[in-house]
PDB file of N, CA and C in Angstrom:
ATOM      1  N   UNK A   1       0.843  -1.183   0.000  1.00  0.00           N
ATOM      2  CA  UNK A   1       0.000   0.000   0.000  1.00  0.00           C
ATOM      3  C   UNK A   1       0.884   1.241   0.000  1.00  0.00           C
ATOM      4  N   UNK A   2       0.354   2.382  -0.553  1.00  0.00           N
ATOM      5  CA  UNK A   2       0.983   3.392  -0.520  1.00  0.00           C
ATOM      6  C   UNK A   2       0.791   4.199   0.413  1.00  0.00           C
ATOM      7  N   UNK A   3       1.688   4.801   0.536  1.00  0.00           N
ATOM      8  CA  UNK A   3       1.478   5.974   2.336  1.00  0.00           C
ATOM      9  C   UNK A   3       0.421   6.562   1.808  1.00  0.00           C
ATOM     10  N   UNK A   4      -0.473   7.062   3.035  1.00  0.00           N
ATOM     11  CA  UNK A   4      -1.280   8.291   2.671  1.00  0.00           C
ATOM     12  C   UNK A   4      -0.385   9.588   2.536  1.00  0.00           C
ATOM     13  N   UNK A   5      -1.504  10.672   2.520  1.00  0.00           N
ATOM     14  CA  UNK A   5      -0.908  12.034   2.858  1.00  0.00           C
ATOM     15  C   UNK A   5      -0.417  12.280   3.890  1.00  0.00           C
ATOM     16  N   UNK A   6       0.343  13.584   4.510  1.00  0.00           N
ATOM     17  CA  UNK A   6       0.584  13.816   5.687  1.00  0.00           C
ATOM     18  C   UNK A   6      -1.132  14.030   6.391  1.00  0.00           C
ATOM     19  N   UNK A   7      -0.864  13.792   7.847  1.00  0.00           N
ATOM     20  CA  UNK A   7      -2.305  14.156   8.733  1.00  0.00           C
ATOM     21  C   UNK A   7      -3.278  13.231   8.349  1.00  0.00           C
ATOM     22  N   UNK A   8      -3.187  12.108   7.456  1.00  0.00           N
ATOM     23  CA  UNK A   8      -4.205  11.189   7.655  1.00  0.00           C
ATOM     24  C   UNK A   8      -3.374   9.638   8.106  1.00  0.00           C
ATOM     25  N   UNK A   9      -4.258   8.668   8.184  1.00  0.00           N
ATOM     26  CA  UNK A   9      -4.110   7.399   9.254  1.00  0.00           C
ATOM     27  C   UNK A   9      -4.516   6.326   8.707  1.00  0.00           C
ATOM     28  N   UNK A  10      -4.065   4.902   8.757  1.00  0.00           N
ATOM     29  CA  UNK A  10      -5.360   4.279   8.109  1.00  0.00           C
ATOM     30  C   UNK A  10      -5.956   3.450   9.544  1.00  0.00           C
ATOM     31  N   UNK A  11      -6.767   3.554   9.946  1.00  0.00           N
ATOM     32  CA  UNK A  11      -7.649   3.212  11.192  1.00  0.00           C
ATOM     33  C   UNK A  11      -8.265   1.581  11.193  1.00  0.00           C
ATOM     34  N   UNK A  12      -8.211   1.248  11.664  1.00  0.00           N
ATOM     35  CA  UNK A  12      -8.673  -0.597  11.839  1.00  0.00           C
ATOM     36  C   UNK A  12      -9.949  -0.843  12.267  1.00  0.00           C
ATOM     37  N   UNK A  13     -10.686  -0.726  12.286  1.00  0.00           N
ATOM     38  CA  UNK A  13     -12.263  -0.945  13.176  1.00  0.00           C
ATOM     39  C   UNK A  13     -12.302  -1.860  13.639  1.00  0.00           C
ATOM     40  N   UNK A  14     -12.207  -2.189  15.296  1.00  0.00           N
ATOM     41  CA  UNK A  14     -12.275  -3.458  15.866  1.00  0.00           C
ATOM     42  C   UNK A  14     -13.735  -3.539  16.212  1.00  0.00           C
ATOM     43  N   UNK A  15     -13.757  -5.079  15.734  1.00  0.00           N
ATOM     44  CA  UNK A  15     -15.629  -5.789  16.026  1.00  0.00           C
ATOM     45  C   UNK A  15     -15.775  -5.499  17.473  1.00  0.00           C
ATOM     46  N   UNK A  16     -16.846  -5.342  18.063  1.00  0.00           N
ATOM     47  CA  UNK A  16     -17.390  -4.737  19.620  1.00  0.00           C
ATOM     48  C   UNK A  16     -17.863  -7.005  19.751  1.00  0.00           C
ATOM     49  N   UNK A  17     -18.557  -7.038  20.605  1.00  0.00           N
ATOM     50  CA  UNK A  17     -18.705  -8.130  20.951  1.00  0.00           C
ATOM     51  C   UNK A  17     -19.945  -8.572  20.491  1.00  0.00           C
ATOM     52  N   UNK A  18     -20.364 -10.259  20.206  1.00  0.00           N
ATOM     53  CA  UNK A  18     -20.903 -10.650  19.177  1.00  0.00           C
ATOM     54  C   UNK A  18     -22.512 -10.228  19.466  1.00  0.00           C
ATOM     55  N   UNK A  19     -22.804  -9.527  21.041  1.00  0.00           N
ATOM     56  CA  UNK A  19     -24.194  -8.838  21.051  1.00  0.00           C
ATOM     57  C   UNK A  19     -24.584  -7.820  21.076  1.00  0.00           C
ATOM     58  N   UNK A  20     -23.019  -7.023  20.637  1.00  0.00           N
ATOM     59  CA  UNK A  20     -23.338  -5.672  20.726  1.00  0.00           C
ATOM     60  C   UNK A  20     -24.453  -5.096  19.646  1.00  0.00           C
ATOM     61  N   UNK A  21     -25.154  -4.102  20.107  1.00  0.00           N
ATOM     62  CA  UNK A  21     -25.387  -2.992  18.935  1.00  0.00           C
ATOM     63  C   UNK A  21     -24.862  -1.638  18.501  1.00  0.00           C
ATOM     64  N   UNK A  22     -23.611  -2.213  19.280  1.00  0.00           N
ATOM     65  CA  UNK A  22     -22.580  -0.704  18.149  1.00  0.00           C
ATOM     66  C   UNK A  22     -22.544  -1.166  16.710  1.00  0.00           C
ATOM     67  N   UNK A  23     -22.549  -0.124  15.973  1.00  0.00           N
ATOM     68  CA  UNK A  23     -21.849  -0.290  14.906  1.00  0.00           C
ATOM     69  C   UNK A  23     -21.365   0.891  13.739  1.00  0.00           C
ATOM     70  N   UNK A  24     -20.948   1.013  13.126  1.00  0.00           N
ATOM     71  CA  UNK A  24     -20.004   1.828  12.248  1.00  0.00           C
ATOM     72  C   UNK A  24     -20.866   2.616  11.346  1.00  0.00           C
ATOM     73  N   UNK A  25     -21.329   4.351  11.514  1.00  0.00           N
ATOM     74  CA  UNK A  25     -22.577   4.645  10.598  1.00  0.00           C
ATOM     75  C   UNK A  25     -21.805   5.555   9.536  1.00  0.00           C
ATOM     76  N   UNK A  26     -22.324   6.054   8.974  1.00  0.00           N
ATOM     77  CA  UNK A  26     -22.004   6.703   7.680  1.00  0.00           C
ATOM     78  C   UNK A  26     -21.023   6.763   6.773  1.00  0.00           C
ATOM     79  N   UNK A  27     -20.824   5.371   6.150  1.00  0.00           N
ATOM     80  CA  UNK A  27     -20.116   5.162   5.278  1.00  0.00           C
ATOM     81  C   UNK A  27     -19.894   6.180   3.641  1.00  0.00           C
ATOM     82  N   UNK A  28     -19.004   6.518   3.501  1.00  0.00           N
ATOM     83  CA  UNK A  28     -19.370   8.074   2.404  1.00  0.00           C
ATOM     84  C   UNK A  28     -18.557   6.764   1.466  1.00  0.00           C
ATOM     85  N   UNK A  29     -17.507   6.145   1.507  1.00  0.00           N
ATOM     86  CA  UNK A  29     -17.094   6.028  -0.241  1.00  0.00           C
ATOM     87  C   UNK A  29     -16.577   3.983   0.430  1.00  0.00           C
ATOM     88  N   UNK A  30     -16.676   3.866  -0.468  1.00  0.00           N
ATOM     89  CA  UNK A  30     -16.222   1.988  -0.252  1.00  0.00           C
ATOM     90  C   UNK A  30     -14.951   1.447  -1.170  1.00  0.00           C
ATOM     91  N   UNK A  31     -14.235   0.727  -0.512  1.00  0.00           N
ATOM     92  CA  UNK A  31     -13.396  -0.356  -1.369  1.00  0.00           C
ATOM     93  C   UNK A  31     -13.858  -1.267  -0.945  1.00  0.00           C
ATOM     94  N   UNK A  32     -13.881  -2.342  -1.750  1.00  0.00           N
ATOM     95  CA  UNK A  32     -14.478  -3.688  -0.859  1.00  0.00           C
ATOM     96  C   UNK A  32     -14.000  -4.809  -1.849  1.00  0.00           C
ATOM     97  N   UNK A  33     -13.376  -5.989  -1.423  1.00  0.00           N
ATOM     98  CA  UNK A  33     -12.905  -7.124  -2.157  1.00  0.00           C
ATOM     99  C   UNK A  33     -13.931  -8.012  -2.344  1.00  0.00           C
ATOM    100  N   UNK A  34     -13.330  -9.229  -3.234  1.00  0.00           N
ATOM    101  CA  UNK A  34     -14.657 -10.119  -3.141  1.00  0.00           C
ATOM    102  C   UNK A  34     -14.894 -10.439  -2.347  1.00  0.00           C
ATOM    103  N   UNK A  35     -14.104 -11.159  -1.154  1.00  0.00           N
ATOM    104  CA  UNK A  35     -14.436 -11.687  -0.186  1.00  0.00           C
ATOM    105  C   UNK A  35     -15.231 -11.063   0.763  1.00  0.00           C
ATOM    106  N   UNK A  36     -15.041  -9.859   0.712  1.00  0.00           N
ATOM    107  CA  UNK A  36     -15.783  -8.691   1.833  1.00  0.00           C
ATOM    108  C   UNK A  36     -17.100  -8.897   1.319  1.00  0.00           C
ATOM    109  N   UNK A  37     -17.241  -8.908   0.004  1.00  0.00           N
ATOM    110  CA  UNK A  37     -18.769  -8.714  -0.484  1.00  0.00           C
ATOM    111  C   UNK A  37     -19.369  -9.907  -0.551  1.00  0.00           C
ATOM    112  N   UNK A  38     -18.626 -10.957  -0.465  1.00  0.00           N
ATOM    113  CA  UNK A  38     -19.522 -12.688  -0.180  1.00  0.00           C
ATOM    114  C   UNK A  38     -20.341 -12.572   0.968  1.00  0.00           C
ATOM    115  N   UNK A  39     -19.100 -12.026   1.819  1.00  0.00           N
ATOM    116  CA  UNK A  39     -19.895 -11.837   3.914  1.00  0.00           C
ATOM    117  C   UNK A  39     -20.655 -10.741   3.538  1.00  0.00           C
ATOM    118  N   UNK A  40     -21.211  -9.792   3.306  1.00  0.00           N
ATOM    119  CA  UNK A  40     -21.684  -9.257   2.929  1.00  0.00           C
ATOM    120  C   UNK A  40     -22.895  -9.879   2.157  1.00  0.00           C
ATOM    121  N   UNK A  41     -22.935  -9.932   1.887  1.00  0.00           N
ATOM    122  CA  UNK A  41     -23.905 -10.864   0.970  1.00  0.00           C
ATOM    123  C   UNK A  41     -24.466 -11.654   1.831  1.00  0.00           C
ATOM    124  N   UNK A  42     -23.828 -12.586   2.495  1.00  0.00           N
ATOM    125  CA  UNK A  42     -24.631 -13.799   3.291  1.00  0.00           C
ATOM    126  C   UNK A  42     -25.751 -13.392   4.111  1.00  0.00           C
ATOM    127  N   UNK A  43     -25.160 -11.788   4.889  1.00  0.00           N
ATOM    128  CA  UNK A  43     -26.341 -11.044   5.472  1.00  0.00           C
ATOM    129  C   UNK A  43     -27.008 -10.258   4.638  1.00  0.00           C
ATOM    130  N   UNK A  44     -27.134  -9.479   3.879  1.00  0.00           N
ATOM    131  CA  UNK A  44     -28.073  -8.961   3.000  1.00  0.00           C
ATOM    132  C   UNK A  44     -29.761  -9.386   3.075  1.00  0.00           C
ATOM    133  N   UNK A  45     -29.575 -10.602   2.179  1.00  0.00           N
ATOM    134  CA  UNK A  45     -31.306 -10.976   2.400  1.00  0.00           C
ATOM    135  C   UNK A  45     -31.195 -11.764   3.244  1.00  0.00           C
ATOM    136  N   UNK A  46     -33.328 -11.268   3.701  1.00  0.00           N
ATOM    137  CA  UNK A  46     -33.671 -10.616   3.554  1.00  0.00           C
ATOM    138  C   UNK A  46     -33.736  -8.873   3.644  1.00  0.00           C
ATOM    139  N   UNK A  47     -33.591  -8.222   3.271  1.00  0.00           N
ATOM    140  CA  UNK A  47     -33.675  -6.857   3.462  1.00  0.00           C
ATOM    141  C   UNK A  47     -34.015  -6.606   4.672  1.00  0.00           C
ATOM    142  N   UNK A  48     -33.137  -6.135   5.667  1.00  0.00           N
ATOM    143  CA  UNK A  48     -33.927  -5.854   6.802  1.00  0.00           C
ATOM    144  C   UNK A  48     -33.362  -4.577   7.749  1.00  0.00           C
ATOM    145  N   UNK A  49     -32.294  -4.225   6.921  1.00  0.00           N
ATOM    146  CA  UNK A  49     -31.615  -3.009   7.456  1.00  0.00           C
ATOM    147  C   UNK A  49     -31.290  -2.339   6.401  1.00  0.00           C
ATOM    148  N   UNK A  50     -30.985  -0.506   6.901  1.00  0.00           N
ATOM    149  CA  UNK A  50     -30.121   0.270   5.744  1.00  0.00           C
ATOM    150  C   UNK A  50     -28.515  -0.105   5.565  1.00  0.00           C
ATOM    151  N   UNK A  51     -28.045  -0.004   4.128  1.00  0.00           N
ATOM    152  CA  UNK A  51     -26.762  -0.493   3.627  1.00  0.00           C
ATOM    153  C   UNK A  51     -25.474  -0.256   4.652  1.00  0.00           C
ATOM    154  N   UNK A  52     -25.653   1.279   5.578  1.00  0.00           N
ATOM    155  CA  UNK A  52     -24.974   1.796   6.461  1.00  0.00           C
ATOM    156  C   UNK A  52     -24.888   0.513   7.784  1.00  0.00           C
ATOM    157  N   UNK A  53     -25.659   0.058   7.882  1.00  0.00           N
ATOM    158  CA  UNK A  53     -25.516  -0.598   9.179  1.00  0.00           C
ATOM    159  C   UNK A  53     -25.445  -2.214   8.852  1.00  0.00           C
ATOM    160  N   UNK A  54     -25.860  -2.884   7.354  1.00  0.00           N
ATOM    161  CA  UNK A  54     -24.598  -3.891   7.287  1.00  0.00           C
ATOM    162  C   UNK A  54     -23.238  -4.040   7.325  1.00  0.00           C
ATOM    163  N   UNK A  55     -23.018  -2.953   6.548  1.00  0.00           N
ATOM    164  CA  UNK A  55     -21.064  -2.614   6.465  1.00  0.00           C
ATOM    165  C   UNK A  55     -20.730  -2.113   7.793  1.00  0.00           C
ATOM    166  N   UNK A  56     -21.425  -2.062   8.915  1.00  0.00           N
ATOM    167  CA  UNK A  56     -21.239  -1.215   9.832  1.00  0.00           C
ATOM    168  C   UNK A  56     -21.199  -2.173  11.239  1.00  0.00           C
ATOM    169  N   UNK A  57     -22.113  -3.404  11.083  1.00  0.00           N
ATOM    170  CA  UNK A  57     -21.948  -4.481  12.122  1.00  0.00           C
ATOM    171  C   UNK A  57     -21.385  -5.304  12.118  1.00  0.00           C
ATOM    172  N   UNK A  58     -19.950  -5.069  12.141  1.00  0.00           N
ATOM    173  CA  UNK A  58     -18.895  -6.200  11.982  1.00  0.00           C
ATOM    174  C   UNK A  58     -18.863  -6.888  12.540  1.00  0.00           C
ATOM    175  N   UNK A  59     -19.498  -7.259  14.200  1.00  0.00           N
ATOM    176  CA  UNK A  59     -19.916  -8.142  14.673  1.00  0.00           C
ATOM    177  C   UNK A  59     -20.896  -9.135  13.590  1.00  0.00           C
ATOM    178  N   UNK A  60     -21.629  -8.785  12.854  1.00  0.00           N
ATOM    179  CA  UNK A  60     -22.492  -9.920  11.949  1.00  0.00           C
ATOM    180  C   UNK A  60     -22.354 -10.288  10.985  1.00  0.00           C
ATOM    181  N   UNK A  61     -21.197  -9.183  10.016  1.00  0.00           N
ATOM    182  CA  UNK A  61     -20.807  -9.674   9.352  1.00  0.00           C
ATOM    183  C   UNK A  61     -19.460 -10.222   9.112  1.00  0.00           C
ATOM    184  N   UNK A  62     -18.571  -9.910   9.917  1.00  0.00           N
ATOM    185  CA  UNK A  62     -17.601 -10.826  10.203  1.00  0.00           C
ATOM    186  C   UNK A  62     -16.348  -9.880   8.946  1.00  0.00           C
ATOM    187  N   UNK A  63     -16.693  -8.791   8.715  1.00  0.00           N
ATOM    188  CA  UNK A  63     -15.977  -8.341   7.611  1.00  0.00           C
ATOM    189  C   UNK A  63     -14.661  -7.265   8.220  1.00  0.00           C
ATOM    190  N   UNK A  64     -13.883  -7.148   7.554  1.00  0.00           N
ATOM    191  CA  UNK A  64     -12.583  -6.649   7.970  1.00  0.00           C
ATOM    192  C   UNK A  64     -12.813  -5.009   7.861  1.00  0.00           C
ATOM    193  N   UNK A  65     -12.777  -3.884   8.550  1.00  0.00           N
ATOM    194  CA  UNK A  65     -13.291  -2.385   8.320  1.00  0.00           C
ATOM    195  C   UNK A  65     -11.789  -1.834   8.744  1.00  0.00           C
ATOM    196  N   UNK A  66     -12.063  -1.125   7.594  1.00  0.00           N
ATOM    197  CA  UNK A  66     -10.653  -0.017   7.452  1.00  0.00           C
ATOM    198  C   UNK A  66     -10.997   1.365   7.356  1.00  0.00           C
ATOM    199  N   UNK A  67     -10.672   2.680   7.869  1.00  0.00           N
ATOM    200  CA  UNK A  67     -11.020   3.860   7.664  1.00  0.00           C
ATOM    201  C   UNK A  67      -9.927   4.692   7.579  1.00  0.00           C
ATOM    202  N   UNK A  68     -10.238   5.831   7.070  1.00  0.00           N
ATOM    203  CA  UNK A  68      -9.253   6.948   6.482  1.00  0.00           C
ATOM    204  C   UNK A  68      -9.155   7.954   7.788  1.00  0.00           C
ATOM    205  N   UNK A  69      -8.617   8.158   8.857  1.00  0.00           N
ATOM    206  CA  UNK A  69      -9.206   9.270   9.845  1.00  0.00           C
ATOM    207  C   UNK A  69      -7.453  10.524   9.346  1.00  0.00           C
ATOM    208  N   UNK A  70      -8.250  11.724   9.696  1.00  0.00           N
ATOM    209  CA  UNK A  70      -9.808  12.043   9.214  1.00  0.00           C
ATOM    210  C   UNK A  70     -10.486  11.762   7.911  1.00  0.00           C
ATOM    211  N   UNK A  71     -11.772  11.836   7.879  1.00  0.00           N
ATOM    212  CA  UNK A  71     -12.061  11.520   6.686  1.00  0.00           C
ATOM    213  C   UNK A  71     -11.814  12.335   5.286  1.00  0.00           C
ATOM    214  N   UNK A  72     -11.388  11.934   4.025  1.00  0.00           N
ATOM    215  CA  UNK A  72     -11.023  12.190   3.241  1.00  0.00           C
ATOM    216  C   UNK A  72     -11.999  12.490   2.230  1.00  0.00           C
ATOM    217  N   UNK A  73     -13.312  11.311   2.499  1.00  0.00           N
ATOM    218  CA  UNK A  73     -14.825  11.832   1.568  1.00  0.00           C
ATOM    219  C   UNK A  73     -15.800  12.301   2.168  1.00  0.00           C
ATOM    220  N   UNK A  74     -16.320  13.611   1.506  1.00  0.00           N
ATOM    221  CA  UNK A  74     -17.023  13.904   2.028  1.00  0.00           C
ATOM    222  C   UNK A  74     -18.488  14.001   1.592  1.00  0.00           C
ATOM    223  N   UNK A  75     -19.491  14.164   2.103  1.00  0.00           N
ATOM    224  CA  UNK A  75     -21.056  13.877   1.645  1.00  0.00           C
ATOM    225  C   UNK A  75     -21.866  15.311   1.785  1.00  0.00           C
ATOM    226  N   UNK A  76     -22.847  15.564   1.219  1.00  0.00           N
ATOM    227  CA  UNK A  76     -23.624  16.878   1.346  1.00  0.00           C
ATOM    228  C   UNK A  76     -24.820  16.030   1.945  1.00  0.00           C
ATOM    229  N   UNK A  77     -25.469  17.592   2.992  1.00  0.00           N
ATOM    230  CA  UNK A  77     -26.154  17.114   4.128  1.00  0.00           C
ATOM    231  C   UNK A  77     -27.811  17.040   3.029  1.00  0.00           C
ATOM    232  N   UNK A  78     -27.303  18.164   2.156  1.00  0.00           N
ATOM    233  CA  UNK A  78     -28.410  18.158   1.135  1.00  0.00           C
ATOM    234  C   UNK A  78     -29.086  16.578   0.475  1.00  0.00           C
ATOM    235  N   UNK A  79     -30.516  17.045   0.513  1.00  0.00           N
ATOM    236  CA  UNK A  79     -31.044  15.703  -0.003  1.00  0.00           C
ATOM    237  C   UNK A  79     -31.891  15.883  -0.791  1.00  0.00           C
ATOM    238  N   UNK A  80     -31.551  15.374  -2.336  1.00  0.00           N
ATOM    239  CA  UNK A  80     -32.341  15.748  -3.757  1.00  0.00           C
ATOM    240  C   UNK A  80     -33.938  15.398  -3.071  1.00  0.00           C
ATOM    241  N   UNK A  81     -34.405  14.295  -2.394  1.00  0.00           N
ATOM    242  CA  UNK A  81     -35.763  13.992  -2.157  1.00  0.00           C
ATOM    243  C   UNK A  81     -36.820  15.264  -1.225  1.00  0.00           C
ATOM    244  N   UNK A  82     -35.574  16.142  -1.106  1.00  0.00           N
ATOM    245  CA  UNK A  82     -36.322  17.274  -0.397  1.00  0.00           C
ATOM    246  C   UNK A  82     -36.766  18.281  -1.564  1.00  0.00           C
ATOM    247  N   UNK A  83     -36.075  18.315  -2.520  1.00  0.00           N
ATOM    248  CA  UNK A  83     -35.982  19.320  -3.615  1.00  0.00           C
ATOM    249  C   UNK A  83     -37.580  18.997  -4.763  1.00  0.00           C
ATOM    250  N   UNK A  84     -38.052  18.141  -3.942  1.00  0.00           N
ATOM    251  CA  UNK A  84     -39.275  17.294  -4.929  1.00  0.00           C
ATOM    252  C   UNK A  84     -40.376  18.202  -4.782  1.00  0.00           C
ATOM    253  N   UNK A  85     -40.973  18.852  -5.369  1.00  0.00           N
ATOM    254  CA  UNK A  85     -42.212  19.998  -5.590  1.00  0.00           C
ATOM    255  C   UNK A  85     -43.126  19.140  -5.029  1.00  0.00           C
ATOM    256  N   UNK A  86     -44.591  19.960  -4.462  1.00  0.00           N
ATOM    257  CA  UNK A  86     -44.998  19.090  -4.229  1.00  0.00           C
ATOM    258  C   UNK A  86     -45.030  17.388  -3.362  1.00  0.00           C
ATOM    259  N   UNK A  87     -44.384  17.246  -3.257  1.00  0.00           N
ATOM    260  CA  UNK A  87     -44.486  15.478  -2.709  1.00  0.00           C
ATOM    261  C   UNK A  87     -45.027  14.825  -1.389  1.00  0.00           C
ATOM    262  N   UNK A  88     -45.831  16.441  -1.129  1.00  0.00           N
ATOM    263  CA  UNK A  88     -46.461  16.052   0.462  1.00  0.00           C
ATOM    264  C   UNK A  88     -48.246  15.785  -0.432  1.00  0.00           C
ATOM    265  N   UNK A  89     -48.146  15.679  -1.604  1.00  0.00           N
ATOM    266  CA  UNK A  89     -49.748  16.291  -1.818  1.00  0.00           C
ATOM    267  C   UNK A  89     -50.562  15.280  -2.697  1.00  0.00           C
TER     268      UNK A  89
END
């Protein structure tokens, strides 16, 4: 791997214990191998959570989490579904 920049880290996410309900929220950008996305997968269906909190319960999914601190991507708080004319009516 190549160094980062100066002032950033690459961070390890250790799994909390197998009943916790911590888990890892707002994922802004992904790398993910195959293998990450098999475990991944195994929990998927049925649909029963948002995408943020599969990649995020490494307790369930058993997947390896790496992060950039500080973060390097960033997200707008803005949300096109607000911008919808109308959509209460």
């Amino acid at each position: 791997m190549r160094s980062l920049p100066e002032r950033y880290r690459l961070a390890r996410y250790r799994s909390p214990s197998r009943k916790s309900k911590r888990c890892i929220i707002k994922t802004t950008a992904y790398l993910i191998t195959l293998n990450g996305a098999k475990k991944l997968l195994k929990q998927a269906y049925p649909i029963r959570m948002p995408a943020d909190f599969l990649t995020g319960l490494l307790q369930l999914t058993g997947i390896k989490a790496y992060g950039i601190e500080p973060p390097c991507v960033f997200g707008s708080n803005d949300s096109e579904i607000d911008k919808i004319e109308n959509r209460y009516e």
